[in-house]
N, C-alpha and C. Protein backbone atom coordinates (compact mmCIF):
# COMPACT_ATOMS: atom_id res chain seq x y z
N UNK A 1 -15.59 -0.13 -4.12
CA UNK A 1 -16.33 0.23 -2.93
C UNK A 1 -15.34 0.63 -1.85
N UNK A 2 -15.59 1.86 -1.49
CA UNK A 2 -14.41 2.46 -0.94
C UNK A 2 -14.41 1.74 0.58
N UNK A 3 -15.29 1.21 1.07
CA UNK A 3 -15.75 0.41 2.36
C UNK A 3 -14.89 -0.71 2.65
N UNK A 4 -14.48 -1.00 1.96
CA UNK A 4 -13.47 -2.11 1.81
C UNK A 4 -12.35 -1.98 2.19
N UNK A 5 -11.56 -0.37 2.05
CA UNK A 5 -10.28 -0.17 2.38
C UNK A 5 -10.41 0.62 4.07
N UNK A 6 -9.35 0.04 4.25
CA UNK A 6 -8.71 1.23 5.58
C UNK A 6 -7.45 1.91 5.78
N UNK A 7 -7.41 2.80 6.08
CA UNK A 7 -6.56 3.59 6.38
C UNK A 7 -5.64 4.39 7.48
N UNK A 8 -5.02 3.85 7.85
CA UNK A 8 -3.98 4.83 8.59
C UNK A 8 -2.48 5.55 8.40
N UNK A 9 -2.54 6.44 9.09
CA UNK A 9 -1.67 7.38 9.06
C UNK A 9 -0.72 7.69 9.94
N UNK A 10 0.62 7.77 9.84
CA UNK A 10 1.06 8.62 10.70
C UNK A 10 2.34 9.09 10.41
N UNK A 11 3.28 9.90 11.07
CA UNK A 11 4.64 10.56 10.78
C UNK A 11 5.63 9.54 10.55
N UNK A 12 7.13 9.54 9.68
CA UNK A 12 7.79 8.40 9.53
C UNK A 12 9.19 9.38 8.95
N UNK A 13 9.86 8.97 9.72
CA UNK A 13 11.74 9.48 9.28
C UNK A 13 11.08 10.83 8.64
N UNK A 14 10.89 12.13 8.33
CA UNK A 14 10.18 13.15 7.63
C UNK A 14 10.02 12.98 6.64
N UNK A 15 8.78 12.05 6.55
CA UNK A 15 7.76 11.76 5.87
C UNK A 15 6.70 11.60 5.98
N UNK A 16 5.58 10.47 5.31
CA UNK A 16 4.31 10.15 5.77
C UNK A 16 4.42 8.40 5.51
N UNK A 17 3.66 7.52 6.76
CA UNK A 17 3.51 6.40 6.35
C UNK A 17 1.84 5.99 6.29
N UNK A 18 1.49 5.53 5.15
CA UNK A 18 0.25 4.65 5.39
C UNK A 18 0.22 3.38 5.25
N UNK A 19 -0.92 3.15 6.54
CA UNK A 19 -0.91 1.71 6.14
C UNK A 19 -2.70 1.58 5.91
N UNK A 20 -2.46 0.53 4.14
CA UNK A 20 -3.50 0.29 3.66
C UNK A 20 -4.43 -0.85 3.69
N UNK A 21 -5.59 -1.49 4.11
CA UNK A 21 -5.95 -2.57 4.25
C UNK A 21 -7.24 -2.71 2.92
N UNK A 22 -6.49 -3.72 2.18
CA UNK A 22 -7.72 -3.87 1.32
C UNK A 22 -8.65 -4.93 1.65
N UNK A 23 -10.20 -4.72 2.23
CA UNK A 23 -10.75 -6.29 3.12
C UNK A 23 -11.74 -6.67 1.75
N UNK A 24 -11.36 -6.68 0.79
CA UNK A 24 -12.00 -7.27 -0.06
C UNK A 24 -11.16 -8.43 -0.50
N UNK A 25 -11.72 -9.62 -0.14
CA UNK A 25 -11.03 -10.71 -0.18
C UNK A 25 -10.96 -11.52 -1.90
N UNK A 26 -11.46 -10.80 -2.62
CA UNK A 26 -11.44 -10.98 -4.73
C UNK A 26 -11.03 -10.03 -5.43
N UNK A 27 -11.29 -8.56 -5.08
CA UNK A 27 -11.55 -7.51 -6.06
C UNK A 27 -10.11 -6.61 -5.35
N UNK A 28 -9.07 -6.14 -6.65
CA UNK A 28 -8.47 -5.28 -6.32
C UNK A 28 -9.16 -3.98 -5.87
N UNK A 29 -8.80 -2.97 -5.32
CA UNK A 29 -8.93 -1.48 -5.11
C UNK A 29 -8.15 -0.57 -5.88
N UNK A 30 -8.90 0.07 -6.15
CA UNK A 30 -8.27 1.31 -6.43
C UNK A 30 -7.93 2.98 -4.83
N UNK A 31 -7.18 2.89 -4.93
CA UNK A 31 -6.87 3.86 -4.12
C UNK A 31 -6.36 5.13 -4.73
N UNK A 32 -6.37 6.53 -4.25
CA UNK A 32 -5.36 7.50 -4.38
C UNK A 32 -4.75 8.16 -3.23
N UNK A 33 -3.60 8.39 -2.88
CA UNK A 33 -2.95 9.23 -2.07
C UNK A 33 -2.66 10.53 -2.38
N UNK A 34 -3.25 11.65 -1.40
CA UNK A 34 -3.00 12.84 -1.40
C UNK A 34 -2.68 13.17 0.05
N UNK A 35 -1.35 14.47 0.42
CA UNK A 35 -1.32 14.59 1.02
C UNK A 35 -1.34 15.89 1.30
N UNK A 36 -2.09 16.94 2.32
CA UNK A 36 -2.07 18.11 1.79
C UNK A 36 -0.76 18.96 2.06
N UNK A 37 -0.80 20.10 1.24
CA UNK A 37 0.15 20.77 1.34
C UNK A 37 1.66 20.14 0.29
N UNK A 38 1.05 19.24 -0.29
CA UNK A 38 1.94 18.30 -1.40
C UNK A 38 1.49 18.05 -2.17
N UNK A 39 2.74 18.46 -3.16
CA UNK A 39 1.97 18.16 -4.71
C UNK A 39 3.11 17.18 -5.62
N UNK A 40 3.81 16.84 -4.93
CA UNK A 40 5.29 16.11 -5.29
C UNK A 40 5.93 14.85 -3.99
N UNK A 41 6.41 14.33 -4.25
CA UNK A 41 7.34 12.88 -3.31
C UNK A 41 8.55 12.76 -4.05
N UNK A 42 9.19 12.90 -3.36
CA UNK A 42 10.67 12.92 -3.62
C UNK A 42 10.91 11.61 -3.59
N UNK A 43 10.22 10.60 -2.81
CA UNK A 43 10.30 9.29 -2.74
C UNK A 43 9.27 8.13 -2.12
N UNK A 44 8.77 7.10 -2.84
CA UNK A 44 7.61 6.42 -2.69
C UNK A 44 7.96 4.89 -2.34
N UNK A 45 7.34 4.00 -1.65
CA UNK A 45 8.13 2.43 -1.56
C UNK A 45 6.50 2.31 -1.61
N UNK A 46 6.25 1.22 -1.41
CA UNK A 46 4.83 0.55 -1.23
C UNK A 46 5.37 -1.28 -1.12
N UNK A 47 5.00 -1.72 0.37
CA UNK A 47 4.88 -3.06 0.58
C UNK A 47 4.18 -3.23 1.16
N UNK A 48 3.68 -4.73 0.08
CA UNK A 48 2.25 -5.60 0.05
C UNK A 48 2.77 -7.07 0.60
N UNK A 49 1.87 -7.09 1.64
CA UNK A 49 1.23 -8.52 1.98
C UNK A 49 0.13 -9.15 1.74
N UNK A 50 -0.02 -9.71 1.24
CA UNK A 50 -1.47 -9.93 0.50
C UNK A 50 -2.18 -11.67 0.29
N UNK A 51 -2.97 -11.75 0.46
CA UNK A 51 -3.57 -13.19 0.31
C UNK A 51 -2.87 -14.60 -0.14
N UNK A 52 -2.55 -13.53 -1.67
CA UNK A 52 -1.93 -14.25 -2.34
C UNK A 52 -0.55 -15.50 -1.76
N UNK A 53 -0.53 -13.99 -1.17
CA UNK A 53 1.21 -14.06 -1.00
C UNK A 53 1.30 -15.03 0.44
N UNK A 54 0.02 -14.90 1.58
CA UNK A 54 -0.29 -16.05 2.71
C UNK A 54 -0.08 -17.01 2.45
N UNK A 55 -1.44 -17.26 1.04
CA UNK A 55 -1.79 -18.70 0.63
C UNK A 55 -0.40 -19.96 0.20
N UNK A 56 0.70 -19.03 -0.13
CA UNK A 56 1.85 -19.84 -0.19
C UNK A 56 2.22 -20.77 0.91
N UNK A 57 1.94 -20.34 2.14
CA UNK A 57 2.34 -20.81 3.20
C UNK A 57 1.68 -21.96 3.49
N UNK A 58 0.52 -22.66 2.53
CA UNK A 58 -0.27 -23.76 2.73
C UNK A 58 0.64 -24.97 2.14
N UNK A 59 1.47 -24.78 1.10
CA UNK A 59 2.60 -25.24 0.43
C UNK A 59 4.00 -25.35 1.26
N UNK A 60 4.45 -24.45 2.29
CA UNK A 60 5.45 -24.68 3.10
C UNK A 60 6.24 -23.74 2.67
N UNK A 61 6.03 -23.02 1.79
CA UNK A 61 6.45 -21.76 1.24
C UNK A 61 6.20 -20.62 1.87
N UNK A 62 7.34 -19.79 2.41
CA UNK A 62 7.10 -18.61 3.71
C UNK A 62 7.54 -17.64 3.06
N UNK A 63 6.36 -17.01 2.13
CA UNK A 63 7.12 -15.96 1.14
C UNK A 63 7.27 -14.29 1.82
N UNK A 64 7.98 -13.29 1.53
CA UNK A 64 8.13 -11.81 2.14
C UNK A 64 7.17 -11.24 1.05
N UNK A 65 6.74 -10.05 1.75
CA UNK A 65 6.12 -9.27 1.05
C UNK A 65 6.72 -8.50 0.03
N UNK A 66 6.01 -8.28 -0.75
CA UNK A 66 6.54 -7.72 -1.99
C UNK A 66 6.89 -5.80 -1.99
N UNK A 67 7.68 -5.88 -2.14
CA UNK A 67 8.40 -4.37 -1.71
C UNK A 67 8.86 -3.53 -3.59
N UNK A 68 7.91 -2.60 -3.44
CA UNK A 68 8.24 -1.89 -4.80
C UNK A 68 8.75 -0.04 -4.37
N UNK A 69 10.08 0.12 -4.89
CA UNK A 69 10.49 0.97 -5.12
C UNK A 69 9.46 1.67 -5.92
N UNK A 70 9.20 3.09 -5.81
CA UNK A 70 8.69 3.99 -6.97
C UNK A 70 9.42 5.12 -7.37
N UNK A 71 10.37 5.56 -6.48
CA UNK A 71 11.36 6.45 -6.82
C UNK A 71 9.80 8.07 -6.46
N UNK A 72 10.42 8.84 -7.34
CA UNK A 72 9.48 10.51 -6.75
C UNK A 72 8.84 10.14 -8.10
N UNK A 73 7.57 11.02 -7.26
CA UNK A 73 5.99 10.76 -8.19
C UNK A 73 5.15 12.09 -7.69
N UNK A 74 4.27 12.69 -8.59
CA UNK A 74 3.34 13.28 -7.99
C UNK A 74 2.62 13.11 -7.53
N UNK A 75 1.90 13.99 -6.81
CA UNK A 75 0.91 13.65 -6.10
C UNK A 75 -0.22 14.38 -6.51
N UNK A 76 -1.77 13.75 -6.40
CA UNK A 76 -2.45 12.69 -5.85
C UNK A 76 -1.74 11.80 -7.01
N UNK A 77 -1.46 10.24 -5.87
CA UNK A 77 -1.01 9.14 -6.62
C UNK A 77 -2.09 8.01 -6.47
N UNK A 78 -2.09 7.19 -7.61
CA UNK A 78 -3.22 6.10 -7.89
C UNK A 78 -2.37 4.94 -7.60
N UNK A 79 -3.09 4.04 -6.58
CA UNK A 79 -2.24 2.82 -6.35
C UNK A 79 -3.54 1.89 -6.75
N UNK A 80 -2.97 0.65 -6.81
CA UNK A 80 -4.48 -0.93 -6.97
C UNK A 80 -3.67 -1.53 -5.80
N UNK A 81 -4.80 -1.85 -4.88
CA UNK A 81 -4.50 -2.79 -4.18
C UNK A 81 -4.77 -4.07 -4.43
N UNK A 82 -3.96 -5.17 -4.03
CA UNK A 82 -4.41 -6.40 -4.05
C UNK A 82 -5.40 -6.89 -3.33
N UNK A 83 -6.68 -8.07 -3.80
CA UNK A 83 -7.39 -8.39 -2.67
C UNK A 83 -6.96 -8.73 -1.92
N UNK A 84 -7.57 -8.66 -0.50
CA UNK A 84 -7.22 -9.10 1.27
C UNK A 84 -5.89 -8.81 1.31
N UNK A 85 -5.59 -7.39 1.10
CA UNK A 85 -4.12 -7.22 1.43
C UNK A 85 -4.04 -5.81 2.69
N UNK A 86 -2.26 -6.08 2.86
CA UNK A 86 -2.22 -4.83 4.02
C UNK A 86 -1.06 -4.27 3.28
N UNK A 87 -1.31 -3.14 2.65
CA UNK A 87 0.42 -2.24 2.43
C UNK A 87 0.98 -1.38 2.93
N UNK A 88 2.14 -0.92 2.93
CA UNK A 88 2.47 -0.24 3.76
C UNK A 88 3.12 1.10 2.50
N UNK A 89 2.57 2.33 2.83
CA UNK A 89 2.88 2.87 1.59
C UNK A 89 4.19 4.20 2.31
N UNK A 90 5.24 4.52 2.02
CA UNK A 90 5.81 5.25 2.98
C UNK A 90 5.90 6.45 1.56
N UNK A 91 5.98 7.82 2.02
CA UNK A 91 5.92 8.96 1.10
C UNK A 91 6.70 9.66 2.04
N UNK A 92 8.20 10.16 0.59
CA UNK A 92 8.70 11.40 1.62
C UNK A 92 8.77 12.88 1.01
């Protein structure tokens, strides 16, 4: 349910950054990124903060978000979000 996610946008080092909010607090998302006028990324990161990754902190455990290299990918790209998460997806 696409209702679930949010989206913003904006310019980053000459690139694009989004930031993704998945408010479904069980169910991953599926997302895709397209950007127009691109059909290629020379370079992709995507970091997640995510529920999961809060709920540690009930334990005393202060974990960082999880940061994934993707290296260049085409585009439109398919990401899953985690439930109740915020990522930060940077495309250059």
């Amino acid at each position: 349910d696409t209702t679930d996610v949010r989206v913003y946008a904006a310019t980053n080092n000459g690139g694009t950054a989004l930031v993704v909010f998945n408010l479904n607090q069980t169910l991953s998302e599926p997302v895709t990124v397209t950007l127009s006028r691109q059909s290629t990324a020379s370079s992709v990161t995507v970091e997640t903060y995510s529920k999961a990754i809060y709920d540690q902190s009930k334990s005393n455990v202060w974990a960082a978000p999880t940061k994934i290299d993707l290296g260049a990918q085409p585009l439109p790209l398919a990401l899953t979000l985690d439930p109740w998460s915020m990522n930060v997806v940077i495309v250059k």
